[in-house]
N, C-alpha and C. Protein backbone atom coordinates (compact mmCIF):
# COMPACT_ATOMS: atom_id res chain seq x y z
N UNK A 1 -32.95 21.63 17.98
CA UNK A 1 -31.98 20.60 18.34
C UNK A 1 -30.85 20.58 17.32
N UNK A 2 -29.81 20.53 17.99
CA UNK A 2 -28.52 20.47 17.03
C UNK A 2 -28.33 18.64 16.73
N UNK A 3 -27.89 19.04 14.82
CA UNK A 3 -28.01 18.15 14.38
C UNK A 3 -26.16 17.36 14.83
N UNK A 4 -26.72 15.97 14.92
CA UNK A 4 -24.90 15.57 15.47
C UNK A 4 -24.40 15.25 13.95
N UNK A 5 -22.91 15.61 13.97
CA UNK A 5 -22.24 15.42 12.80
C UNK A 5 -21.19 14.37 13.06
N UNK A 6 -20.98 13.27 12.34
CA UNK A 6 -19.50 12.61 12.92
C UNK A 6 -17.84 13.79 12.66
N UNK A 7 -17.28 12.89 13.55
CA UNK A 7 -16.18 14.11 13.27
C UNK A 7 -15.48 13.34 12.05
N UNK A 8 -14.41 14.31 11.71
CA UNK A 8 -13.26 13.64 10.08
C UNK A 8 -12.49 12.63 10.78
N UNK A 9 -12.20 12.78 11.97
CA UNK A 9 -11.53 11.27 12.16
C UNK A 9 -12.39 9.76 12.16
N UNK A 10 -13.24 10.23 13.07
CA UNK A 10 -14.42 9.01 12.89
C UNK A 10 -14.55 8.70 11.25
N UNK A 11 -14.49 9.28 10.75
CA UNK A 11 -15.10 9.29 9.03
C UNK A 11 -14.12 8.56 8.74
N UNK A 12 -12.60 9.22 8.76
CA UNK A 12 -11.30 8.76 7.88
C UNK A 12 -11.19 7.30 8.71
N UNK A 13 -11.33 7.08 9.52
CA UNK A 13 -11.07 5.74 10.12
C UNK A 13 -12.04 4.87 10.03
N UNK A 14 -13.31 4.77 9.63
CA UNK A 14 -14.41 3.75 9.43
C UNK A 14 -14.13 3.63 7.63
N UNK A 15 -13.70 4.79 6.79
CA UNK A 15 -13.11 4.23 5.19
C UNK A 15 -11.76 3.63 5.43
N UNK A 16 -11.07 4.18 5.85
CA UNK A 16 -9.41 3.36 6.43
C UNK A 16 -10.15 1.74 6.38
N UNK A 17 -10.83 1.66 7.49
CA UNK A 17 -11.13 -0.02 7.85
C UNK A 17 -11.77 -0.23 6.50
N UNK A 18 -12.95 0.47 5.73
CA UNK A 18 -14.08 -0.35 4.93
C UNK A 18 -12.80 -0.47 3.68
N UNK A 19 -12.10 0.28 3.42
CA UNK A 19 -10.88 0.42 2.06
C UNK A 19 -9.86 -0.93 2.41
N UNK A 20 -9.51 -1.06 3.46
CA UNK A 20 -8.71 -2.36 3.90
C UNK A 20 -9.24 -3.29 3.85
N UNK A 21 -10.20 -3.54 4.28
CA UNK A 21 -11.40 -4.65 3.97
C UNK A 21 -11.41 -5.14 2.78
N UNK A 22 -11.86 -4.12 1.80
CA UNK A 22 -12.34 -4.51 0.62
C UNK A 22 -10.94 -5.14 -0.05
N UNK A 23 -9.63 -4.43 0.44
CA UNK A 23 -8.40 -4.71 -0.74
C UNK A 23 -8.34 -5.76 -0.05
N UNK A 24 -8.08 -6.19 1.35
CA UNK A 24 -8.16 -8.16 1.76
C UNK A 24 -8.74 -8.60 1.00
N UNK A 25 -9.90 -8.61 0.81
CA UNK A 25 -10.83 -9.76 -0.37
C UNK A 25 -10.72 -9.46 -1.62
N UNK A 26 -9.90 -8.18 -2.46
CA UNK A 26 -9.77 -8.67 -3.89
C UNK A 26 -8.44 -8.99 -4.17
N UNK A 27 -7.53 -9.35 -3.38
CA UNK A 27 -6.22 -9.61 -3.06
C UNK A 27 -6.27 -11.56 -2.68
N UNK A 28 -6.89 -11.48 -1.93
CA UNK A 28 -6.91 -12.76 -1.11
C UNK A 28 -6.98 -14.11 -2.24
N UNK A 29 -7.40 -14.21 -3.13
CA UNK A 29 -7.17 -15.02 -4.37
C UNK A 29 -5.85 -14.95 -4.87
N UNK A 30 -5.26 -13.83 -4.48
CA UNK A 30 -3.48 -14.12 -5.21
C UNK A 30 -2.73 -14.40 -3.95
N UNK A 31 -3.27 -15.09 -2.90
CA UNK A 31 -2.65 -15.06 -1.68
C UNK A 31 -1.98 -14.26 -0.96
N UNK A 32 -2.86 -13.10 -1.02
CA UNK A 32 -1.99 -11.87 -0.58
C UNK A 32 -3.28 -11.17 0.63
N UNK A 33 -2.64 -10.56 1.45
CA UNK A 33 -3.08 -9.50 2.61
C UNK A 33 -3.42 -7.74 2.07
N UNK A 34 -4.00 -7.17 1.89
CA UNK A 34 -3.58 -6.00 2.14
C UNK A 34 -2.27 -5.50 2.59
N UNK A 35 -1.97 -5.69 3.65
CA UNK A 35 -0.38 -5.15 4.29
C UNK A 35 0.62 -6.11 3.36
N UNK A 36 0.57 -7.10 2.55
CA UNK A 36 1.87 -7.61 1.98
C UNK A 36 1.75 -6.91 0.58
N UNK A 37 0.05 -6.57 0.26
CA UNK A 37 -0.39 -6.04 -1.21
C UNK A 37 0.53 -4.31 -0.94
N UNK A 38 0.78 -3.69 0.01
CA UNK A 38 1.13 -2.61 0.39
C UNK A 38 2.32 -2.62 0.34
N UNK A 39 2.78 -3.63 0.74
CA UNK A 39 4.68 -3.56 0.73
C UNK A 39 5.10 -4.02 -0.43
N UNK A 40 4.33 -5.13 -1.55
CA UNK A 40 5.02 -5.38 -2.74
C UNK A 40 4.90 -4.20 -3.83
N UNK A 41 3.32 -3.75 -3.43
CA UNK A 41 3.65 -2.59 -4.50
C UNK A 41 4.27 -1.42 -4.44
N UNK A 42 4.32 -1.18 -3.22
CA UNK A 42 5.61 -0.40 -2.99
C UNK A 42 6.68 -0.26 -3.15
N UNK A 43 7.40 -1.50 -2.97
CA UNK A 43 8.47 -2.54 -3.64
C UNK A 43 8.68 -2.27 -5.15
N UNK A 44 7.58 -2.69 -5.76
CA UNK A 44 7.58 -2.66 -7.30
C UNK A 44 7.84 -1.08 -8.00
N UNK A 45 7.01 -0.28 -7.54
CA UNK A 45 7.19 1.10 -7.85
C UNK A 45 8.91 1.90 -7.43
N UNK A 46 9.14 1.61 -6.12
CA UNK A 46 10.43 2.06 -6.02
C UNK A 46 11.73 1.55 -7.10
N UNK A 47 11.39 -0.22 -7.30
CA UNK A 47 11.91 -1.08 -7.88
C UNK A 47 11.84 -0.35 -9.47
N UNK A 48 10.95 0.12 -9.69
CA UNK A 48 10.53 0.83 -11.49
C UNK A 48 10.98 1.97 -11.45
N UNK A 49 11.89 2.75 -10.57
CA UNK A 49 12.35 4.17 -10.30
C UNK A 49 14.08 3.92 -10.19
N UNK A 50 14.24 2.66 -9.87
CA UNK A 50 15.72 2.13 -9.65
C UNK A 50 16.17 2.47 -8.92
N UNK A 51 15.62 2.18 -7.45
CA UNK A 51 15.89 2.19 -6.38
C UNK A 51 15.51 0.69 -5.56
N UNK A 52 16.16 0.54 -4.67
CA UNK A 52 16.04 -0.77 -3.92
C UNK A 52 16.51 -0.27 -2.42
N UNK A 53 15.48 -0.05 -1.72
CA UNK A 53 14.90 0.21 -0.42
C UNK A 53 15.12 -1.02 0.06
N UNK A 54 15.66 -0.25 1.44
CA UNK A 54 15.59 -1.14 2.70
C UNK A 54 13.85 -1.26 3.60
N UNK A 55 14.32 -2.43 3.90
CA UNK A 55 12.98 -2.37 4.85
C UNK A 55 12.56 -1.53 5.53
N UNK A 56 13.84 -0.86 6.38
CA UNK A 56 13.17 0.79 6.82
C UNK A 56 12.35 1.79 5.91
N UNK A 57 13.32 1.72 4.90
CA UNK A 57 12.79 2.25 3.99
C UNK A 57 11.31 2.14 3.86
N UNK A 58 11.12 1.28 3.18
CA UNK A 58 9.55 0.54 2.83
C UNK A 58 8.71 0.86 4.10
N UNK A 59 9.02 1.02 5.09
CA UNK A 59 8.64 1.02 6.09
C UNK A 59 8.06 2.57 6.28
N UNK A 60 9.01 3.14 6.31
CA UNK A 60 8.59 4.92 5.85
C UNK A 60 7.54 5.23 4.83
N UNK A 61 7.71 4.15 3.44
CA UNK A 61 6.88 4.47 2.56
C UNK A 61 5.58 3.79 2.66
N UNK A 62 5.41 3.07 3.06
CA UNK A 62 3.94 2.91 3.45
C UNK A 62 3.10 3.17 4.80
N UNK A 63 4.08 3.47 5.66
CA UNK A 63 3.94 3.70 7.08
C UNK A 63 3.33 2.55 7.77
N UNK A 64 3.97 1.36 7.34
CA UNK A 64 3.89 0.42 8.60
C UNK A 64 5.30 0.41 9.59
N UNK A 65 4.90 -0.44 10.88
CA UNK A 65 5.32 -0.56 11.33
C UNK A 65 6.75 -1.29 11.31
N UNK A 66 8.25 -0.80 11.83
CA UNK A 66 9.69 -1.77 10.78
C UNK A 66 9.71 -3.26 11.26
N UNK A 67 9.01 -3.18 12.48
CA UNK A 67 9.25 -4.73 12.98
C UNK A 67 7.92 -5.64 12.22
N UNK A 68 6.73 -4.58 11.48
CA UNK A 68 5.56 -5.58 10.82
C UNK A 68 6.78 -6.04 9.72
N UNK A 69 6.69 -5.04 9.01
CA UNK A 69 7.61 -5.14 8.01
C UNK A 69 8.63 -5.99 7.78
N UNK A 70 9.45 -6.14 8.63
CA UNK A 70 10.28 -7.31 8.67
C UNK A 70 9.42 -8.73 9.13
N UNK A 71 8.45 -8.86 9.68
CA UNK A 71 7.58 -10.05 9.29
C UNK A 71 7.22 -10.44 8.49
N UNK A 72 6.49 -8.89 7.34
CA UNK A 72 5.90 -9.08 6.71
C UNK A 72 6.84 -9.59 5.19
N UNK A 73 8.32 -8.92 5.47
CA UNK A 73 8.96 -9.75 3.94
C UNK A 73 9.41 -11.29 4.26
N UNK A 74 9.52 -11.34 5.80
CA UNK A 74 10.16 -12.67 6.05
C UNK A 74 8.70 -13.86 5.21
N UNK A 75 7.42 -13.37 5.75
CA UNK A 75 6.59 -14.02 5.16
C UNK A 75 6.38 -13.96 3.73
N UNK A 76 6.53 -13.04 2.96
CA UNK A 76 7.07 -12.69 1.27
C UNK A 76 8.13 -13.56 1.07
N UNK A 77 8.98 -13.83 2.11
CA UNK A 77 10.19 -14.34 1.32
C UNK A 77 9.93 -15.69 1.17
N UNK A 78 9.05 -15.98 2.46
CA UNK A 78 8.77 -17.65 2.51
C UNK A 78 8.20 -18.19 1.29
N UNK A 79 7.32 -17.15 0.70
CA UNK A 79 6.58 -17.59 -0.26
C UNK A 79 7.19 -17.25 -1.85
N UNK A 80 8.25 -16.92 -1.49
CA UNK A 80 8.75 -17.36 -3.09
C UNK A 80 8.45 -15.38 -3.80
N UNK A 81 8.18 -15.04 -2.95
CA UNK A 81 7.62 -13.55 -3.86
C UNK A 81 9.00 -12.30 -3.75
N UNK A 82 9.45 -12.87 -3.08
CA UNK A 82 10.92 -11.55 -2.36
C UNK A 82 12.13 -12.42 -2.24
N UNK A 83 13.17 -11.69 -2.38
CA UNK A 83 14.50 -11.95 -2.00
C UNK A 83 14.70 -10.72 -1.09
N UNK A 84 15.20 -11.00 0.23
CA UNK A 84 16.01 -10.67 0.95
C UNK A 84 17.31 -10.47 0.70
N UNK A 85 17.76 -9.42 0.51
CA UNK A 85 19.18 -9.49 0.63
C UNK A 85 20.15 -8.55 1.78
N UNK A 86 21.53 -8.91 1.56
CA UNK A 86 22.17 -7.07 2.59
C UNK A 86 22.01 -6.58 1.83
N UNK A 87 21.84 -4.94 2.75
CA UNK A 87 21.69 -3.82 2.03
C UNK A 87 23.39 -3.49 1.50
N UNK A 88 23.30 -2.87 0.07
CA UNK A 88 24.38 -2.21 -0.53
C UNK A 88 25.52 -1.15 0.20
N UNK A 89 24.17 -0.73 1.15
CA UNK A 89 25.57 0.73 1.61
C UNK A 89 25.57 0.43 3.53
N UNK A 90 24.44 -0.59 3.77
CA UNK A 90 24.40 -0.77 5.30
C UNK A 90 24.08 -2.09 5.94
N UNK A 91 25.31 -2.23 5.97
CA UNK A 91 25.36 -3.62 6.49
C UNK A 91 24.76 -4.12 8.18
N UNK A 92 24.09 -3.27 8.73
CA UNK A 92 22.81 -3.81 9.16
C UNK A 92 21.18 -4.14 9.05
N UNK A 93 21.06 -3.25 7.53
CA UNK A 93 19.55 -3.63 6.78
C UNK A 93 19.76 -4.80 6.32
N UNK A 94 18.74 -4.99 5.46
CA UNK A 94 18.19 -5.68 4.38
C UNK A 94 17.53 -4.78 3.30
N UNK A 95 17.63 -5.15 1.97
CA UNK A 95 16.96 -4.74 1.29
C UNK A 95 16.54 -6.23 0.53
N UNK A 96 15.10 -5.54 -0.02
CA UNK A 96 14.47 -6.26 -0.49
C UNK A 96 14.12 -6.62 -2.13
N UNK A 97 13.97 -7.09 -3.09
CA UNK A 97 13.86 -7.74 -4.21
C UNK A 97 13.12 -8.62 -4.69
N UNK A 98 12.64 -7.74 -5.86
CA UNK A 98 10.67 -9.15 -6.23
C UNK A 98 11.49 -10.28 -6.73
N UNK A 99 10.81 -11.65 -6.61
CA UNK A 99 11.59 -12.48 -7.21
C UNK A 99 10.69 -12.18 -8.71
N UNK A 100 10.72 -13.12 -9.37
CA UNK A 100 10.02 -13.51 -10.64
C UNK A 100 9.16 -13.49 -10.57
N UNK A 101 8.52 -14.06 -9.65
CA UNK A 101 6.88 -14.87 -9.38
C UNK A 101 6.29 -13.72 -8.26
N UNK A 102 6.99 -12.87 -7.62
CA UNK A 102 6.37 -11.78 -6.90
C UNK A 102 6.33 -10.70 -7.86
N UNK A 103 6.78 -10.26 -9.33
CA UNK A 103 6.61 -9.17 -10.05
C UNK A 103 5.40 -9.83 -10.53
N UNK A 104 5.40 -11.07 -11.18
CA UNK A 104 4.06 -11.63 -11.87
C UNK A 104 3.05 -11.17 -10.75
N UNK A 105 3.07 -11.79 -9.67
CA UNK A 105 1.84 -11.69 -8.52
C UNK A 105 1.54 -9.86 -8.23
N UNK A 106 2.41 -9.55 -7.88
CA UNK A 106 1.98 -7.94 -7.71
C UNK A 106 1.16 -7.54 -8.96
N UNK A 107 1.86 -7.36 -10.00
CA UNK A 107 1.62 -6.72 -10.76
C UNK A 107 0.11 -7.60 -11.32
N UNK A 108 -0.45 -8.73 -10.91
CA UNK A 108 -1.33 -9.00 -11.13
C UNK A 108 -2.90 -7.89 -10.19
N UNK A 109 -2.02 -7.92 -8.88
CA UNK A 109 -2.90 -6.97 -7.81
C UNK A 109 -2.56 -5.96 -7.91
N UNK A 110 -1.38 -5.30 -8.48
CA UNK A 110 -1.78 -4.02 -8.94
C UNK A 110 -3.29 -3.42 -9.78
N UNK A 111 -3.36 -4.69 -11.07
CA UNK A 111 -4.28 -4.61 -11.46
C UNK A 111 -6.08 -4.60 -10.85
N UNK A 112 -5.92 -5.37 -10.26
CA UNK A 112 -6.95 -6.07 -9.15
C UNK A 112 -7.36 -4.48 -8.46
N UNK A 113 -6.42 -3.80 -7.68
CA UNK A 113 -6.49 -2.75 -6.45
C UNK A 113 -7.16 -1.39 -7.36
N UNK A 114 -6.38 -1.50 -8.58
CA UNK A 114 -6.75 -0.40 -9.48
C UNK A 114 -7.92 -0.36 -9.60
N UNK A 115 -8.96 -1.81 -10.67
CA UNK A 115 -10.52 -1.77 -10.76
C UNK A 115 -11.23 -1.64 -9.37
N UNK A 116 -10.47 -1.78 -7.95
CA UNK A 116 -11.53 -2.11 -6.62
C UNK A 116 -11.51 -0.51 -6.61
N UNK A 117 -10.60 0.20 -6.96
CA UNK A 117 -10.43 2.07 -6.48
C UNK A 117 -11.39 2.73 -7.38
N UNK A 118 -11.56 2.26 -8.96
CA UNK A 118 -12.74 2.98 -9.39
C UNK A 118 -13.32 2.49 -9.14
N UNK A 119 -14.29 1.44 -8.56
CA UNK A 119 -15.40 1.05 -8.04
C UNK A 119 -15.73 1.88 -6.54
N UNK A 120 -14.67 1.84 -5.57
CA UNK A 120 -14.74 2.56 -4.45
C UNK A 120 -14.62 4.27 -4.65
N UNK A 121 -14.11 4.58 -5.79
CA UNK A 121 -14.49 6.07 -5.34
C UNK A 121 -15.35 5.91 -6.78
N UNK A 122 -16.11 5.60 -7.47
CA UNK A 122 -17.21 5.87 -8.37
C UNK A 122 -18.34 6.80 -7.38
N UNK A 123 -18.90 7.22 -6.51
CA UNK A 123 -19.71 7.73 -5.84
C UNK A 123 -19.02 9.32 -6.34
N UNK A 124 -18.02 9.44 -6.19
CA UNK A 124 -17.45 11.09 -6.40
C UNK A 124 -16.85 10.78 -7.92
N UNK A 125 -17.50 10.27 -8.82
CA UNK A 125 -16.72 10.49 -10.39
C UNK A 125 -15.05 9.60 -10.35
N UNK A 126 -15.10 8.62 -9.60
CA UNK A 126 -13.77 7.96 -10.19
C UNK A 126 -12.64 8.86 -9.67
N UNK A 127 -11.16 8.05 -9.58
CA UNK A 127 -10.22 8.67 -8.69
C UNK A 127 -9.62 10.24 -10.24
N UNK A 128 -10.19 10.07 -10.83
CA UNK A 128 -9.48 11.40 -11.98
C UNK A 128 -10.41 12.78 -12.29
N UNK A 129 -11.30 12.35 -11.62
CA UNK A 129 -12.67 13.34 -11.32
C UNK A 129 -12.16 14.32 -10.53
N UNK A 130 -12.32 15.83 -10.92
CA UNK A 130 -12.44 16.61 -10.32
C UNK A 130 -12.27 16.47 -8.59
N UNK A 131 -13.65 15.82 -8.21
CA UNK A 131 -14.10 15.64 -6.60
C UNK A 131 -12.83 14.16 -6.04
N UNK A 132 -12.30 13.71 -7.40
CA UNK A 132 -11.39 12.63 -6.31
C UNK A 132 -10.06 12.91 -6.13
N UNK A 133 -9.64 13.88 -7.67
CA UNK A 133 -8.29 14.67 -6.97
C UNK A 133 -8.50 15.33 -6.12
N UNK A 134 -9.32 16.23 -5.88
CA UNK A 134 -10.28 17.06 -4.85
C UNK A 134 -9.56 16.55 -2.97
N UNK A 135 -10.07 14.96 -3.31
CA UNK A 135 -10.27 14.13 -2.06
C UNK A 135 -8.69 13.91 -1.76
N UNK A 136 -7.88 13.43 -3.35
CA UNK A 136 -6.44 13.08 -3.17
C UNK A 136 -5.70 14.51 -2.60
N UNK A 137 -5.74 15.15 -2.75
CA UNK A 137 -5.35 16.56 -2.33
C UNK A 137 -5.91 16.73 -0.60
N UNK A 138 -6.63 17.05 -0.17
CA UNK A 138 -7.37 17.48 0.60
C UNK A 138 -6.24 15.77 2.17
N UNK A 139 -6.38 14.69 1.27
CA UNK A 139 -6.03 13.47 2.72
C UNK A 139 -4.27 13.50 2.19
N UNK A 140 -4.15 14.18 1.14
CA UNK A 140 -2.33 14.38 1.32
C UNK A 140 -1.93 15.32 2.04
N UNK A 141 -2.78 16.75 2.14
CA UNK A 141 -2.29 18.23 3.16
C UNK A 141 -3.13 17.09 4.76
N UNK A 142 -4.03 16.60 5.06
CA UNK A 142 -3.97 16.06 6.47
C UNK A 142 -2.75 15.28 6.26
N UNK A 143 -1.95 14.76 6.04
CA UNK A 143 -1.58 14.07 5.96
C UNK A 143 0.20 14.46 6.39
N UNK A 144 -0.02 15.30 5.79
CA UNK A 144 1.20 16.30 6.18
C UNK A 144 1.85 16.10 4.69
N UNK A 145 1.59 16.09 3.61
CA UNK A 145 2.69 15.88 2.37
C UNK A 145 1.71 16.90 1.62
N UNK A 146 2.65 17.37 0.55
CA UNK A 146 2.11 18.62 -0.49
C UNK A 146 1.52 17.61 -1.36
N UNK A 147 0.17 18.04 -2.03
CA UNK A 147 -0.31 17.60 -3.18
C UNK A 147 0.38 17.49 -4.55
């Protein structure tokens, strides 16, 4: 009898959900989502490169959706964590901007996301292990981007 194997999508999509999961609940104490924890730190990193992305933008870089995205800063903005502004060169975006209290808050869940990732890949030696660049390599070529 042939043994059944799940396929790599089944696989990549039941960690997709269990990895989203887990960042909701170590996030959720700084009043944050996963998908807003995704767009501020995204935000922040582009923001530390000196660049200031439009929502499309942001949108590309995390690959949500532009219309979540624009929910998702309108709800950032409500809360004091983002400034909205026009964009510099296109005056039909927006670009976006941590306020004060959204660099404090991210950069608090930056911290937060970091300890939940060595805990979640500790099974393969931690994300600097051999087997987790291994893994980082291997879901960047599916992925379609060079390692």
């Amino acid at each position: 009898m042939r043994e059944h194997r799940p396929t790599t999508g089944y696989l990549v999509w039941r960690l997709a959900l269990k990895w989203r999961a887990a960042v909701d609940r170590a996030v959720r104490p700084l009043g944050l989502t996963h998908a807003q924890y995704s767009l501020l730190a995204s935000l922040f990193a582009e923001t530390r490169h000196g660049r200031q992305p439009s929502q499309r933008e942001l949108s590309d870089i995390t690959g949500l959706e532009p219309v979540f995205v624009s929910k998702l800063a309108r709800a950032l903005e409500r809360a004091g964590l983002v400034d909205r502004l026009d964009h510099p060169t296109d005056p039909r975006a927006f670009s976006l901007r941590l306020t004060a209290h959204g660099e404090t808050v991210v950069t608090q869940a930056i911290g937060v996301v970091a300890e939940l990732h060595e805990q979640l890949t500790a099974p393969i030696g931690g994300p600097r292990s051999v087997r987790g660049r291994q893994l980082i390599d291997t879901l960047q070529t599916l992925l379609g981007a060079s390692p």
